[in-house]
Protein backbone atom coordinates (compact mmCIF):
# COMPACT_ATOMS: atom_id res chain seq x y z
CA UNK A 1 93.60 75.18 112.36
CA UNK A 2 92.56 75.81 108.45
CA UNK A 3 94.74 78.00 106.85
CA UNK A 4 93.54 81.82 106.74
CA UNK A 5 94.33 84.67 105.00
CA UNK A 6 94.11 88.33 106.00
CA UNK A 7 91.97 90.30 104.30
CA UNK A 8 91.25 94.63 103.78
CA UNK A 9 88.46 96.08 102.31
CA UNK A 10 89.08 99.72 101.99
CA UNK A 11 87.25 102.29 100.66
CA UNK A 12 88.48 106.22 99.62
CA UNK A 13 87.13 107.11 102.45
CA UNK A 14 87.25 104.67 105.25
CA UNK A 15 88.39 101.20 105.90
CA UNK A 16 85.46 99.06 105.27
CA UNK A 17 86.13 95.96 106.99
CA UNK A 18 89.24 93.88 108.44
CA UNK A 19 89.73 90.68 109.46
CA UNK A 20 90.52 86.66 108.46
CA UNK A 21 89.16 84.43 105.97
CA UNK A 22 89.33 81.05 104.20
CA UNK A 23 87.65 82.55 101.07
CA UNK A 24 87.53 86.00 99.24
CA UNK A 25 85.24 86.17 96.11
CA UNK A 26 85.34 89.18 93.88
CA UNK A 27 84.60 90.24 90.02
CA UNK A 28 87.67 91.47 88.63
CA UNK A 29 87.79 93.09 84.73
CA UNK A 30 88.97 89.52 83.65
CA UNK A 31 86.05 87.82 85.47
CA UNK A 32 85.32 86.35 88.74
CA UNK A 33 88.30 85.34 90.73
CA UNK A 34 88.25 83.29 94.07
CA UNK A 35 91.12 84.15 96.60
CA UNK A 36 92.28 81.31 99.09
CA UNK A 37 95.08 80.96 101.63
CA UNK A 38 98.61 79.75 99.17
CA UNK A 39 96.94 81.60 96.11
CA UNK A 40 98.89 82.47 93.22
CA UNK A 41 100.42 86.71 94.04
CA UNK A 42 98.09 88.45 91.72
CA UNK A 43 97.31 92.46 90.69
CA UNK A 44 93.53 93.45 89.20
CA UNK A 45 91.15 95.77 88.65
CA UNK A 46 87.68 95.39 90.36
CA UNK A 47 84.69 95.50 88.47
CA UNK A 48 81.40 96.41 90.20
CA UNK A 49 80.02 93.61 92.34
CA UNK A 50 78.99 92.43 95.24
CA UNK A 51 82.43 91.05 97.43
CA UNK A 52 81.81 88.26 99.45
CA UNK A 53 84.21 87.12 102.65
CA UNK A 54 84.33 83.64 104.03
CA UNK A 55 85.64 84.47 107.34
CA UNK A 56 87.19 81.83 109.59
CA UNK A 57 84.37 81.78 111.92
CA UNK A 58 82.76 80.18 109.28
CA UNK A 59 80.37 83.59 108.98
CA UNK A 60 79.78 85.57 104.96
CA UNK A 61 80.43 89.45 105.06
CA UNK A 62 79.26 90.31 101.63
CA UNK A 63 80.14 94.36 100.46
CA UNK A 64 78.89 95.82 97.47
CA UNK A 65 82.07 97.51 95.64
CA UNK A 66 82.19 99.70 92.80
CA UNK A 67 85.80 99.85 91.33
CA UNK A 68 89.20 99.64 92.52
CA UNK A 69 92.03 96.90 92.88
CA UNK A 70 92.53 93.42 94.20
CA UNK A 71 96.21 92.66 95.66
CA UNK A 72 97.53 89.42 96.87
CA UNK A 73 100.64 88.23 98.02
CA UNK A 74 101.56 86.07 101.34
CA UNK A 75 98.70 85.37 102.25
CA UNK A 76 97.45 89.07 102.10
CA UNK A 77 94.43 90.21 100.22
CA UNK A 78 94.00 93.78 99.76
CA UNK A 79 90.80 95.39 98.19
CA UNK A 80 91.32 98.84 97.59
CA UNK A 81 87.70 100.35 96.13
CA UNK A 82 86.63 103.28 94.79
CA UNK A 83 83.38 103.01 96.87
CA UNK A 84 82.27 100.17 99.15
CA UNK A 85 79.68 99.18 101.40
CA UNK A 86 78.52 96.73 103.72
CA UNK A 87 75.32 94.62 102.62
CA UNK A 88 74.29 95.93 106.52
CA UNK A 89 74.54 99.41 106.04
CA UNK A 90 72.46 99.20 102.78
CA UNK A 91 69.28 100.65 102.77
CA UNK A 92 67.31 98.48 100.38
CA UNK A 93 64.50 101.22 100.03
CA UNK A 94 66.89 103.94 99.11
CA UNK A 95 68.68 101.49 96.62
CA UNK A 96 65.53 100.27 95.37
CA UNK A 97 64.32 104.26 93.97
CA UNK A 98 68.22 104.90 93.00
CA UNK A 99 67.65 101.98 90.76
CA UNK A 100 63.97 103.33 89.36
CA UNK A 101 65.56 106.48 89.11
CA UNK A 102 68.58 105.32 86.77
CA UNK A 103 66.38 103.24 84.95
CA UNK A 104 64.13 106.25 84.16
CA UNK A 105 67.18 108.33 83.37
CA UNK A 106 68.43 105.87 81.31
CA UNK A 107 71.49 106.47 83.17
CA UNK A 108 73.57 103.11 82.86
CA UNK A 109 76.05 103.94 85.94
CA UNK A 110 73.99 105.10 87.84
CA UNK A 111 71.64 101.79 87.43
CA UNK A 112 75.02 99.70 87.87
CA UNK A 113 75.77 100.49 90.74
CA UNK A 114 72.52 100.40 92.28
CA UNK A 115 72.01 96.95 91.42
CA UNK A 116 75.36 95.64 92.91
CA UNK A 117 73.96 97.20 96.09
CA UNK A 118 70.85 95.13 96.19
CA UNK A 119 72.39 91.98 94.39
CA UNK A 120 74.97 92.70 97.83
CA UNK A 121 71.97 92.63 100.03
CA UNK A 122 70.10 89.58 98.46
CA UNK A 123 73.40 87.57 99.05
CA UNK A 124 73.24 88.13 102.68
């Protein structure tokens, strides 16, 4: 059996997903950092991006996140976000106007984190 590690996505306000994986991909403020089983313990602070799970199955969850942490330590990854969504539960209509919207708003947030929703839903 490949070697696994367990992974939490958690929102503020629910847990997003659970579950194993060989692979955890995620933008941190130092860059992109990819999590395997036997990685280095490490502390960070998630950027906005799309999250993307290689679970043991050999399936992708992807999540669109908007801040947070990353934890890791014995084979443990913890994502702790300030928002987070699957790429499932994303309507890409709805994200799609937020985006027109910020753009016409010029409001730069707002536009960020509609984007990481669809770039989260393209991935899938």
């Amino acid at each position: 059996m490949a070697a696994e590690l367990h992974v939490e996505l958690v929102a503020a306000d629910r847990q997003v997903w659970s579950g194993e994986a060989t692979l955890v991909v995620a933008r941190t403020t130092s860059g992109d950092i990819g999590v395997m089983p036997g990685h280095q313990p490490l502390l960070g602070v998630l950027e906005s991006g799309p999250v993307t799970i290689r679970t043991n199955d050999g399936g992708t969850v992807v999540a669109a996140v908007h801040g947070g942490f990353i934890s890791f330590a014995d084979d443990k990854l913890s994502l702790l976000a300030e928002v987070a969504e699957l790429s499932d539960e994303i309507d890409v209509r709805r994200a799609e106007r937020a985006l027109e919207r910020a753009k016409s708003e010029a409001d730069a947030s707002a536009e960020r984190r509609a984007d990481v929703r669809l770039r989260a839903v393209a991935v899938r």
